[in-house]
N, C-alpha and C. Protein backbone atom coordinates (compact mmCIF):
# COMPACT_ATOMS: atom_id res chain seq x y z
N UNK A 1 129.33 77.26 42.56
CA UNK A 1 128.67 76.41 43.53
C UNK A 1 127.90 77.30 44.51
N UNK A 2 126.40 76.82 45.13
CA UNK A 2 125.76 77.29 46.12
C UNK A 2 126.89 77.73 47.17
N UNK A 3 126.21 79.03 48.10
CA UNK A 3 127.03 79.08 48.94
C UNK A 3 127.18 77.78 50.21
N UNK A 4 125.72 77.70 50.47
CA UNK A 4 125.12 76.51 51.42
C UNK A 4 125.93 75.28 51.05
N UNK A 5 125.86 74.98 49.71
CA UNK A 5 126.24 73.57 49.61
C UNK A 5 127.94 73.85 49.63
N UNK A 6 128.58 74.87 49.30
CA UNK A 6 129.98 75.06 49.72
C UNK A 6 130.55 74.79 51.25
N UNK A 7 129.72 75.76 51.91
CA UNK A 7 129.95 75.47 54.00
C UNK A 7 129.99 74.01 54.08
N UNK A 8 128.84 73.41 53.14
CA UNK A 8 128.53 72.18 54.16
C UNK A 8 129.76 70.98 53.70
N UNK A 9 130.29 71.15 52.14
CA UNK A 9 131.18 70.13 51.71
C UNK A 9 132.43 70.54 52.30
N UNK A 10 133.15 71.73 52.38
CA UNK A 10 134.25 72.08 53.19
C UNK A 10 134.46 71.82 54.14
N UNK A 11 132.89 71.31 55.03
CA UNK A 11 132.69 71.46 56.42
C UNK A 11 133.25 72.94 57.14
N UNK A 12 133.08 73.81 57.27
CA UNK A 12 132.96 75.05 57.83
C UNK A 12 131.98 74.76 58.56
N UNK A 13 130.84 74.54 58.27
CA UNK A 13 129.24 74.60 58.73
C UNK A 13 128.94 72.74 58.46
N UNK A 14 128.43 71.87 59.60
CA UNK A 14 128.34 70.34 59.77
C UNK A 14 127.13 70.29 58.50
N UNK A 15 126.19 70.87 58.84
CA UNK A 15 124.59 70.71 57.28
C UNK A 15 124.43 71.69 57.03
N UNK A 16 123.92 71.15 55.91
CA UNK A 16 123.41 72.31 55.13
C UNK A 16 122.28 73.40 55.25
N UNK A 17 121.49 72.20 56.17
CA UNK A 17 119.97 73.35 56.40
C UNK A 17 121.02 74.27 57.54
N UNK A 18 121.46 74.32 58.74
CA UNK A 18 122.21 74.87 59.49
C UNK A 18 122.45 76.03 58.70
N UNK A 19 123.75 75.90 57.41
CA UNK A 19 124.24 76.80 56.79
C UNK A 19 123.19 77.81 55.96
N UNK A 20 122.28 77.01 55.35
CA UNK A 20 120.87 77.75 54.93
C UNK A 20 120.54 78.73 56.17
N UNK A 21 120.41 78.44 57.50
CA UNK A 21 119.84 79.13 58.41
C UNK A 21 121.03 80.59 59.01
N UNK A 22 121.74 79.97 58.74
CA UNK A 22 123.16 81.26 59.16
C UNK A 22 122.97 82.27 57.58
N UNK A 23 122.80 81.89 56.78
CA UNK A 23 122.90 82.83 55.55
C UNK A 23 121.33 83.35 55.62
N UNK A 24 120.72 82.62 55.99
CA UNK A 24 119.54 83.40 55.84
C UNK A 24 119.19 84.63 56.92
N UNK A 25 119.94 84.25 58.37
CA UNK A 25 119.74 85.40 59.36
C UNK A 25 120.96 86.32 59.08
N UNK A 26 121.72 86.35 57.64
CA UNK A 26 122.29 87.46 57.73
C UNK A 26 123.83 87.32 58.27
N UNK A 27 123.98 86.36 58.93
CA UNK A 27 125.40 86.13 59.58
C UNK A 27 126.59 85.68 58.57
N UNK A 28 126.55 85.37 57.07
CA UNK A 28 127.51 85.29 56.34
C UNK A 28 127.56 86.50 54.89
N UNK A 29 128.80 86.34 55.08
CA UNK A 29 129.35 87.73 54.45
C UNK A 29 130.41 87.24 52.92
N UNK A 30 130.21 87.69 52.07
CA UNK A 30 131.00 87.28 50.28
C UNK A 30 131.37 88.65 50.22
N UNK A 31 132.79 88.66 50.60
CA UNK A 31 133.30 90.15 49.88
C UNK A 31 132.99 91.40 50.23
N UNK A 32 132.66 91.27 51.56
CA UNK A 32 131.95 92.91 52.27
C UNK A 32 130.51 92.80 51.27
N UNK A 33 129.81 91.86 51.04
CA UNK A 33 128.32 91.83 50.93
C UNK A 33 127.82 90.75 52.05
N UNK A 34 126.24 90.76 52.64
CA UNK A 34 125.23 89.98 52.73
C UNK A 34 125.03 88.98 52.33
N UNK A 35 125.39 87.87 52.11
CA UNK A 35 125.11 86.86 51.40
C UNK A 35 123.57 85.77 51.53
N UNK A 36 122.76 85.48 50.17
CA UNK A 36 121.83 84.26 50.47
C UNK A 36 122.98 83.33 50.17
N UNK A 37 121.73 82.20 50.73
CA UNK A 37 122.16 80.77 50.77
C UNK A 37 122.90 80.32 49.17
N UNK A 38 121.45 80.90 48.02
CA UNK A 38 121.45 80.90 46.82
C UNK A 38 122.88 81.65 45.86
N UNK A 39 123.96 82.15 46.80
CA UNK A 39 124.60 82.95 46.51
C UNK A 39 126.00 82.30 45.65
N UNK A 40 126.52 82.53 44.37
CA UNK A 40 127.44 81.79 43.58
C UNK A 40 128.83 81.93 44.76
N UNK A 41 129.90 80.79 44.95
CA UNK A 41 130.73 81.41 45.62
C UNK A 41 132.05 80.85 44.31
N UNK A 42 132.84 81.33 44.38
CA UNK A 42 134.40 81.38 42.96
C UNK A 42 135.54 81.06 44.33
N UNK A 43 137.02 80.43 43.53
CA UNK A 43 138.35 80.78 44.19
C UNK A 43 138.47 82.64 44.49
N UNK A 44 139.08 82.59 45.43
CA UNK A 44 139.33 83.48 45.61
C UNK A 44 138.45 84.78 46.39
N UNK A 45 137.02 84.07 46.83
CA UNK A 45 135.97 85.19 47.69
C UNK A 45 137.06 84.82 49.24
N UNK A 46 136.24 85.84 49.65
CA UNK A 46 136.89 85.93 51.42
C UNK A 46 135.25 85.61 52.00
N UNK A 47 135.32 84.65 52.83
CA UNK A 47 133.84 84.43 53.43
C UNK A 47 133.65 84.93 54.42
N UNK A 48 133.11 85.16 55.23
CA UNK A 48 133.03 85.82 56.88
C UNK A 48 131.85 85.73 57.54
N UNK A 49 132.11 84.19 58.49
CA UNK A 49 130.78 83.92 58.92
C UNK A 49 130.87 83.99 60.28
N UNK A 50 129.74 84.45 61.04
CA UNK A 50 129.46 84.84 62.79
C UNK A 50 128.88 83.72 63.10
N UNK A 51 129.64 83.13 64.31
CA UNK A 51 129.19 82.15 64.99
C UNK A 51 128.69 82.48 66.46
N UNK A 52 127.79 82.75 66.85
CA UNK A 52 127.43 83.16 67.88
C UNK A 52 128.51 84.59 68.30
N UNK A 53 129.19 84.70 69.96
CA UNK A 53 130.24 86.19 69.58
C UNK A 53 131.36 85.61 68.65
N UNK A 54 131.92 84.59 68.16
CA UNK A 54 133.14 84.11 67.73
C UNK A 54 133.02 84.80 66.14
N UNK A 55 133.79 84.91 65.27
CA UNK A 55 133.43 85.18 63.61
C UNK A 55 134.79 84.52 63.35
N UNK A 56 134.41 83.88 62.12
CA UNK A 56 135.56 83.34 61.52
C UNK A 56 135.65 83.90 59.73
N UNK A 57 137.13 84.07 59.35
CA UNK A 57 137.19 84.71 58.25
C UNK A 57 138.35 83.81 57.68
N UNK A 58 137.70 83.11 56.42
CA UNK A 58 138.42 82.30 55.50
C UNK A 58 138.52 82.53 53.66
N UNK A 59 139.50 82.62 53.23
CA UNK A 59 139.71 82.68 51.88
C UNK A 59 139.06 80.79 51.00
N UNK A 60 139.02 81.13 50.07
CA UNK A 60 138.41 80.09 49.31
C UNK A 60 139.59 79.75 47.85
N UNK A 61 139.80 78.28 48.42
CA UNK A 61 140.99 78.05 47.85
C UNK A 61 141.05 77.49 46.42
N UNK A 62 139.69 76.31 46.72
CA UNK A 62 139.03 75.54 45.07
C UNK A 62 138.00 75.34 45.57
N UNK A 63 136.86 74.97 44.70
CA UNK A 63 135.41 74.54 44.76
C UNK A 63 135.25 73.43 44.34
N UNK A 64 134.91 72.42 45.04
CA UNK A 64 134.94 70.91 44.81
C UNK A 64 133.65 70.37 45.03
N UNK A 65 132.40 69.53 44.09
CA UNK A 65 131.49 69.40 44.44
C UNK A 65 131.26 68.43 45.62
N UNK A 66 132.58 67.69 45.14
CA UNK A 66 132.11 66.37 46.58
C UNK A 66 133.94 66.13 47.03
N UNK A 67 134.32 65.98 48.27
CA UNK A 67 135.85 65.93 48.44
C UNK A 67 135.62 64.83 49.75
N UNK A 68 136.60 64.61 49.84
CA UNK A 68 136.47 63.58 51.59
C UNK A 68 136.89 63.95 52.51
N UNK A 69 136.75 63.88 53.23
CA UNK A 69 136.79 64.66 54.93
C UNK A 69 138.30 64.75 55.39
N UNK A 70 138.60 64.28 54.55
CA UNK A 70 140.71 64.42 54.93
C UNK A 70 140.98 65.82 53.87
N UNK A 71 140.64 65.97 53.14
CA UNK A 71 140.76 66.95 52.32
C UNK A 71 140.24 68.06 52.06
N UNK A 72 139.29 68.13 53.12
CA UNK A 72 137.79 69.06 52.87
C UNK A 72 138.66 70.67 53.33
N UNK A 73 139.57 70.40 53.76
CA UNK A 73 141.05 71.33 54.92
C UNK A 73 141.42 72.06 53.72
N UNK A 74 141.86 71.69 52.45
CA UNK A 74 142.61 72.10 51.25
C UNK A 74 141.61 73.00 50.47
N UNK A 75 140.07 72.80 50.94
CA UNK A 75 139.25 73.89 50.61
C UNK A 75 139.20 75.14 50.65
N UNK A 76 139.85 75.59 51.31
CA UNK A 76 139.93 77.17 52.19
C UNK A 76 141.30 76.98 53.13
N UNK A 77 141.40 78.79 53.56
CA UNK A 77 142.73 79.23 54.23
C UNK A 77 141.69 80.48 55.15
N UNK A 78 142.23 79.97 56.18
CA UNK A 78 142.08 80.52 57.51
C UNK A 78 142.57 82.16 57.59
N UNK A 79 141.81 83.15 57.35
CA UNK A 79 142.52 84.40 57.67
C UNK A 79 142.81 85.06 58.73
């Protein structure tokens, strides 16, 4: 799955253009790389995205194309 369309179904990141715009200035990270938007993400990457000074660093638990907002939580683990 896109990385973009991953942030935005997990909700990490509220949209997608948003998440497009954080990967594109460089602020999200796959595995101690740079990541594009365009970028494949699997179980098991570590993500690491900068939110203004705050950064948040989460493991990736399953990849679900569409989930519901009660569950979107079971997506990822908080590191």
């Amino acid at each position: 799955m896109r990385l973009d369309k991953f942030l935005k179904v997990s909700r990490i990141i509220k949209r997608r253009t948003v998440a497009n715009e954080a990967c594109d200035a460089g602020r999200v990270v796959i595995n101690g790389k740079v990541a594009k938007a365009s970028a494949n993400v699997k179980e098991g990457d570590i993500l690491e995205i900068a939110f203004g000074n705050k950064e948040v660093k989460v493991e990736i638990l399953d990849v679900q194309e569409t989930v519901r907002k009660d569950d979107a939580k079971e997506l990822f683990r908080y590191l």
